[in-house]
PDB file of N, CA and C in Angstrom:
ATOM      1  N   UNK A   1      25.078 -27.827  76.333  1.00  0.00           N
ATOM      2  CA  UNK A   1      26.124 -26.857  76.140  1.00  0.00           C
ATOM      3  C   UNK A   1      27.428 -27.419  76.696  1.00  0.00           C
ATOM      4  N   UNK A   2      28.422 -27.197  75.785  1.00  0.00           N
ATOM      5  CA  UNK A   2      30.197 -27.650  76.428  1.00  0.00           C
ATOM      6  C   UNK A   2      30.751 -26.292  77.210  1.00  0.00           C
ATOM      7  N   UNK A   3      30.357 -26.678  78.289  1.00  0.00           N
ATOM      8  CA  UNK A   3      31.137 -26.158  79.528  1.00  0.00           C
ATOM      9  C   UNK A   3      32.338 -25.426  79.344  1.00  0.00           C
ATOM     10  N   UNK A   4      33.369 -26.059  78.876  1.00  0.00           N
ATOM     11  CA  UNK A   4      34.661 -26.324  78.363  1.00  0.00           C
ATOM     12  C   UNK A   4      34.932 -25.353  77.388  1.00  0.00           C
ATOM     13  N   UNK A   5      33.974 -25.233  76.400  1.00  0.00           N
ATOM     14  CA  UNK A   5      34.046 -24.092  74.968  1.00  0.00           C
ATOM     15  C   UNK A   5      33.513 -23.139  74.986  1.00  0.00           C
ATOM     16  N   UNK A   6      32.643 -22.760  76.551  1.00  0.00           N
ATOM     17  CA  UNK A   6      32.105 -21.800  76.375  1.00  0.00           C
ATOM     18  C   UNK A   6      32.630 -20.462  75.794  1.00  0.00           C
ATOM     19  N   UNK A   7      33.617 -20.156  76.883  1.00  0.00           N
ATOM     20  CA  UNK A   7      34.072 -18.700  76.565  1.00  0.00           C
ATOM     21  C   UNK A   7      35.139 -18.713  75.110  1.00  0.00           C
ATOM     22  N   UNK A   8      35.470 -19.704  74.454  1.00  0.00           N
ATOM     23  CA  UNK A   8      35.842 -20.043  73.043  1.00  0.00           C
ATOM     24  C   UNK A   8      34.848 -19.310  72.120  1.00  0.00           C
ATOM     25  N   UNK A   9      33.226 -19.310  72.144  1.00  0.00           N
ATOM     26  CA  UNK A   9      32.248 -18.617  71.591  1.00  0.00           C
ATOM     27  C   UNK A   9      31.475 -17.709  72.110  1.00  0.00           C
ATOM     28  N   UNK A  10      31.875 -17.332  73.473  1.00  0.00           N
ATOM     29  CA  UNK A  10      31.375 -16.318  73.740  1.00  0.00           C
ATOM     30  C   UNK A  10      31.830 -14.646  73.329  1.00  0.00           C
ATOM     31  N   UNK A  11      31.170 -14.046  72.855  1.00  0.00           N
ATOM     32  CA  UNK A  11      31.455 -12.953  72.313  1.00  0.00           C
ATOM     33  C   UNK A  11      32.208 -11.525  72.980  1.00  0.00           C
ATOM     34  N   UNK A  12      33.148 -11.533  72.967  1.00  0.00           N
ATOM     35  CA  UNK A  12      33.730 -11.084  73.852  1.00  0.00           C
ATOM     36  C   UNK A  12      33.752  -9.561  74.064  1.00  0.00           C
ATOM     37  N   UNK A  13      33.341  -8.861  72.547  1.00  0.00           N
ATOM     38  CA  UNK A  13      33.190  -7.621  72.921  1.00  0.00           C
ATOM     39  C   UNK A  13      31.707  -7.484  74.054  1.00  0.00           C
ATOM     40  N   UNK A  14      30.542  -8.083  74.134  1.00  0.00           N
ATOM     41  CA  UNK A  14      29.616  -8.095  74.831  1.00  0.00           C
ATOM     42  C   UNK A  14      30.057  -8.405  76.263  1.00  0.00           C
ATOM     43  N   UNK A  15      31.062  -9.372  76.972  1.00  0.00           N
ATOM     44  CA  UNK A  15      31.644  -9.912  77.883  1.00  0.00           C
ATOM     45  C   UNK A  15      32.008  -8.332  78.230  1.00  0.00           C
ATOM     46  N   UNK A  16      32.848  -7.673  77.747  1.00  0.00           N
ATOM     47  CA  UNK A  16      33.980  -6.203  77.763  1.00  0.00           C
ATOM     48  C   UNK A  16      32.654  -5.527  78.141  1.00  0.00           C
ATOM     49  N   UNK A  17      31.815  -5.006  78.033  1.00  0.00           N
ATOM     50  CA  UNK A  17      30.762  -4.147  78.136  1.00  0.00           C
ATOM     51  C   UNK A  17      29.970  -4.575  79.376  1.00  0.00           C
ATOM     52  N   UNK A  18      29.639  -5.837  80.041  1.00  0.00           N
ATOM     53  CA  UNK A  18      29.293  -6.250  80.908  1.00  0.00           C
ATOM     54  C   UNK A  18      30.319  -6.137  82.378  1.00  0.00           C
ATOM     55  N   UNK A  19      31.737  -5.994  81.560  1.00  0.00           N
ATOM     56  CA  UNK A  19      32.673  -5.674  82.918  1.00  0.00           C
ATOM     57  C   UNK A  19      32.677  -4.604  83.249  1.00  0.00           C
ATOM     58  N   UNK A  20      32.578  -3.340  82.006  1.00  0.00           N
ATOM     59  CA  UNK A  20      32.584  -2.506  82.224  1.00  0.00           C
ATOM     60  C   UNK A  20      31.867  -1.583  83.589  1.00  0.00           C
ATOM     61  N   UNK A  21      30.031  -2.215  83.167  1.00  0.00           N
ATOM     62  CA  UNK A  21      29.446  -1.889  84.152  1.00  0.00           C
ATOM     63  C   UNK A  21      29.401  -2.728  85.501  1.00  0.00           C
ATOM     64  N   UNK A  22      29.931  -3.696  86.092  1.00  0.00           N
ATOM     65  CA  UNK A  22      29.658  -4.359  86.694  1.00  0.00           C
ATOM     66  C   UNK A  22      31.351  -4.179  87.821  1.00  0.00           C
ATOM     67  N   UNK A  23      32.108  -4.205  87.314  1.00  0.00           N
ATOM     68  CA  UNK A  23      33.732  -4.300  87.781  1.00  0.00           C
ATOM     69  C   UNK A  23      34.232  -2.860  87.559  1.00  0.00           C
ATOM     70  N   UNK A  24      34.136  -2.409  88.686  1.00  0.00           N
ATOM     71  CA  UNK A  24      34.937  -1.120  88.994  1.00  0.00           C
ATOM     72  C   UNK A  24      36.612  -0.494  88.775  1.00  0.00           C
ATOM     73  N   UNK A  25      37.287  -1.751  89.051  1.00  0.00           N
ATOM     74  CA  UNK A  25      38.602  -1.712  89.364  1.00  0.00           C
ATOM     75  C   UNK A  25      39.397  -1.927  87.178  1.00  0.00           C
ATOM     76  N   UNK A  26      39.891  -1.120  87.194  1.00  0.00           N
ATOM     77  CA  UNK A  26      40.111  -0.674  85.801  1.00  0.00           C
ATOM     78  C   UNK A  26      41.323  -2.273  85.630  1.00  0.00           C
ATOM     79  N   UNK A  27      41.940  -2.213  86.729  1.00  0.00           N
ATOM     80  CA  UNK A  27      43.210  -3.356  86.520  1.00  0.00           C
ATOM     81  C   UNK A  27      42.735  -4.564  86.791  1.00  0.00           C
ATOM     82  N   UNK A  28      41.617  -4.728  86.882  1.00  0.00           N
ATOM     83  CA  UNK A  28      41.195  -6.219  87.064  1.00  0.00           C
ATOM     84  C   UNK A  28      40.235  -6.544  85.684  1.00  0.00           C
ATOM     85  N   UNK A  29      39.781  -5.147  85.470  1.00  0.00           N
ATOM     86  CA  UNK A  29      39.211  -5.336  83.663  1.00  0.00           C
ATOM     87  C   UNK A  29      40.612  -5.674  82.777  1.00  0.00           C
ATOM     88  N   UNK A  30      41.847  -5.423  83.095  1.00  0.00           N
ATOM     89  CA  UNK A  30      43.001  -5.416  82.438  1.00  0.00           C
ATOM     90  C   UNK A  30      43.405  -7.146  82.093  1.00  0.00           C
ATOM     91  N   UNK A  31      43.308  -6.782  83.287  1.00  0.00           N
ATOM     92  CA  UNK A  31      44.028  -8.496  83.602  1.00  0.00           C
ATOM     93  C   UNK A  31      42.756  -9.740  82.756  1.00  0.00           C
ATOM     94  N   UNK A  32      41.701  -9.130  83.029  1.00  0.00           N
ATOM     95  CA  UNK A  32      40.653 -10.117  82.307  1.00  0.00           C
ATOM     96  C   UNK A  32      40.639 -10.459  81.087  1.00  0.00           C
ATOM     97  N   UNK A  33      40.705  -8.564  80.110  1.00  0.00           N
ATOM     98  CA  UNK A  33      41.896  -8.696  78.710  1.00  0.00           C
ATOM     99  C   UNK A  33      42.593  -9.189  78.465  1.00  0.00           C
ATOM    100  N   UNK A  34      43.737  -9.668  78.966  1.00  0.00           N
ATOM    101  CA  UNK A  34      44.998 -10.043  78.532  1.00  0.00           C
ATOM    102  C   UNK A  34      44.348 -11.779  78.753  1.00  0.00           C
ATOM    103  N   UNK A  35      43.702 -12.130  79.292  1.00  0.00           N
ATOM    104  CA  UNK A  35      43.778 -13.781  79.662  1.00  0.00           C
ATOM    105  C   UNK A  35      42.743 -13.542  78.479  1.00  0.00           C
ATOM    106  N   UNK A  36      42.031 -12.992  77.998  1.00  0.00           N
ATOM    107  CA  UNK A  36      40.775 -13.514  77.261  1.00  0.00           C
ATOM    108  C   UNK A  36      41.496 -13.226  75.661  1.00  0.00           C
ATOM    109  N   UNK A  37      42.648 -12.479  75.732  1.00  0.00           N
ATOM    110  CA  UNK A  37      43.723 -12.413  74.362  1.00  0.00           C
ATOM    111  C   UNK A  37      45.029 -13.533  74.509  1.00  0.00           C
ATOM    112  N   UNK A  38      44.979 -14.181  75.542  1.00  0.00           N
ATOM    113  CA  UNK A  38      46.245 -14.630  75.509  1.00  0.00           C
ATOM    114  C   UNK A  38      46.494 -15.813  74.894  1.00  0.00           C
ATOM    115  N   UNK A  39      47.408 -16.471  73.653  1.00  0.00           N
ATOM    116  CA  UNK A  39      47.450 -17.625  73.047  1.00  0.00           C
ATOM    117  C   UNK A  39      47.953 -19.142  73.995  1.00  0.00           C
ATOM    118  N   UNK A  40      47.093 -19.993  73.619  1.00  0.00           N
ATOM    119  CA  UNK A  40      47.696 -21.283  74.781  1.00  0.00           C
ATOM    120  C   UNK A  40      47.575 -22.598  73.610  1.00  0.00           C
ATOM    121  N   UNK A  41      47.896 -23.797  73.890  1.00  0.00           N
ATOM    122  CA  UNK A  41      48.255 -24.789  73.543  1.00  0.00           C
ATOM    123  C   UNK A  41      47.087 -25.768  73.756  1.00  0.00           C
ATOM    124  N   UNK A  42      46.801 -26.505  73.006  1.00  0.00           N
ATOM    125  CA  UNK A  42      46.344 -27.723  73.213  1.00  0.00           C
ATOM    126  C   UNK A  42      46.537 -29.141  72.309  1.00  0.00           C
ATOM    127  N   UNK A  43      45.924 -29.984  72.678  1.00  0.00           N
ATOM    128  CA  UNK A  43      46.278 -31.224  72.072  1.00  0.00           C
ATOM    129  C   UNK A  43      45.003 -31.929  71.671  1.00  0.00           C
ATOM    130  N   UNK A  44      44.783 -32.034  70.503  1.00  0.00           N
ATOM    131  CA  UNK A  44      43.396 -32.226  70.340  1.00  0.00           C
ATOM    132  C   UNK A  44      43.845 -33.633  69.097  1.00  0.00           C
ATOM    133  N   UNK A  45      42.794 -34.763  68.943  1.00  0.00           N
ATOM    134  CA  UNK A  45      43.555 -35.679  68.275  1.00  0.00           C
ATOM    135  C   UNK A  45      44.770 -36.410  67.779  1.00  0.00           C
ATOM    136  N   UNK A  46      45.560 -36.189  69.005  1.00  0.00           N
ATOM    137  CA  UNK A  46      47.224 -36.370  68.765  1.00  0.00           C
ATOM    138  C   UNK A  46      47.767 -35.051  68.066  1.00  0.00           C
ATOM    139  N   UNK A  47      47.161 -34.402  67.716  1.00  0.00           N
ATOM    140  CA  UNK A  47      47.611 -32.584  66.984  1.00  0.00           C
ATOM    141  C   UNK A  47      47.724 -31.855  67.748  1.00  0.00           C
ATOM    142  N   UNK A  48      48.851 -31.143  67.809  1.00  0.00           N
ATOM    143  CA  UNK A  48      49.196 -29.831  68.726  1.00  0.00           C
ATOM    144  C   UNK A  48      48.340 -28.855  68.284  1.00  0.00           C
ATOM    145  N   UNK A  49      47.675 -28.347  68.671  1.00  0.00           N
ATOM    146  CA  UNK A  49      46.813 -26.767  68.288  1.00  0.00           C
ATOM    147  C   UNK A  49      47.194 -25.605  69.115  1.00  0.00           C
ATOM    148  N   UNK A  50      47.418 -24.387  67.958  1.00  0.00           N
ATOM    149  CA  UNK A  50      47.574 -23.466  68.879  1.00  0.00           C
ATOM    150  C   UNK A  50      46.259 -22.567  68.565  1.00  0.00           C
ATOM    151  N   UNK A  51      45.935 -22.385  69.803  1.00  0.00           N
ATOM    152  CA  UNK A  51      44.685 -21.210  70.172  1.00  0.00           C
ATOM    153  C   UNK A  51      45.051 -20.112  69.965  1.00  0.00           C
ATOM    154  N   UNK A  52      44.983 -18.814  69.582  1.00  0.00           N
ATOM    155  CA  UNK A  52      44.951 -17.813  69.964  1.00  0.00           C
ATOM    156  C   UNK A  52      43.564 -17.209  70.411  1.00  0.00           C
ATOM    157  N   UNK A  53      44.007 -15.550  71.228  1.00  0.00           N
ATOM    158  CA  UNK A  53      42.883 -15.698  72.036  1.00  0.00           C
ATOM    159  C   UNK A  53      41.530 -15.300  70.906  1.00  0.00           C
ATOM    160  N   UNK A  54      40.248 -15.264  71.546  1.00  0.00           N
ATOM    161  CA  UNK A  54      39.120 -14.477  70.960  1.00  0.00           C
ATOM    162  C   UNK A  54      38.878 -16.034  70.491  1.00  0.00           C
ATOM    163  N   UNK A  55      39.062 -17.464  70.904  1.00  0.00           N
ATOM    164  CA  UNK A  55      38.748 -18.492  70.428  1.00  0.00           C
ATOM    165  C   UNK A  55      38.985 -18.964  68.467  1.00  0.00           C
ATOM    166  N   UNK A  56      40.328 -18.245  68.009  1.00  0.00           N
ATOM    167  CA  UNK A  56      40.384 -18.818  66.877  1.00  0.00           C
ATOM    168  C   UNK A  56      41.148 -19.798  66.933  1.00  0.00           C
ATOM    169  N   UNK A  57      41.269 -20.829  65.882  1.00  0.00           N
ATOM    170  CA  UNK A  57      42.133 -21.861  66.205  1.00  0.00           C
ATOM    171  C   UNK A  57      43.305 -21.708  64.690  1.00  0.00           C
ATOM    172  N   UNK A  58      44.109 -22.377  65.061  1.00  0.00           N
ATOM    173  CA  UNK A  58      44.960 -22.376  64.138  1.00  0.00           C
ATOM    174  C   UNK A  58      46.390 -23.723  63.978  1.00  0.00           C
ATOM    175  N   UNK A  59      46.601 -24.329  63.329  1.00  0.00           N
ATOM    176  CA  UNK A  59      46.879 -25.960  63.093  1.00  0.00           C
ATOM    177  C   UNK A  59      48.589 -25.523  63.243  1.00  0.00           C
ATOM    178  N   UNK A  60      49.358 -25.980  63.471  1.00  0.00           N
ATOM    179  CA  UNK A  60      50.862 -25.907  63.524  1.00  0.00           C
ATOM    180  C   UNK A  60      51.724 -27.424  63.536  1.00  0.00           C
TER     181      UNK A  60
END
């Protein structure tokens, strides 16, 4: 397993349901949202890629 890609395929509504019960604090489920939606950058074969979140990729 790639370490690295995990949470790229991990399913995130199942992730959301596991915080639910497990993490009390409503603003720290918040904050977990927003990083697990948030779009970032990478560089993959000399190609800029942009990620957006929920692990889709998309070429620019």
């Amino acid at each position: 397993m790639d370490v690295a890609k995990f949470f790229d395929e991990m399913p995130h509504d199942k992730l959301r349901k596991a915080m639910d019960v497990h993490i009390e604090e409503k603003w720290i489920r918040q904050l977990i949202d927003r990083w697990l939606e948030a779009p970032h950058y990478a560089v993959e074969d000399e190609q800029l890629i942009y990620r957006q979140g929920r692990g889709r990729l998309r070429e620019e």
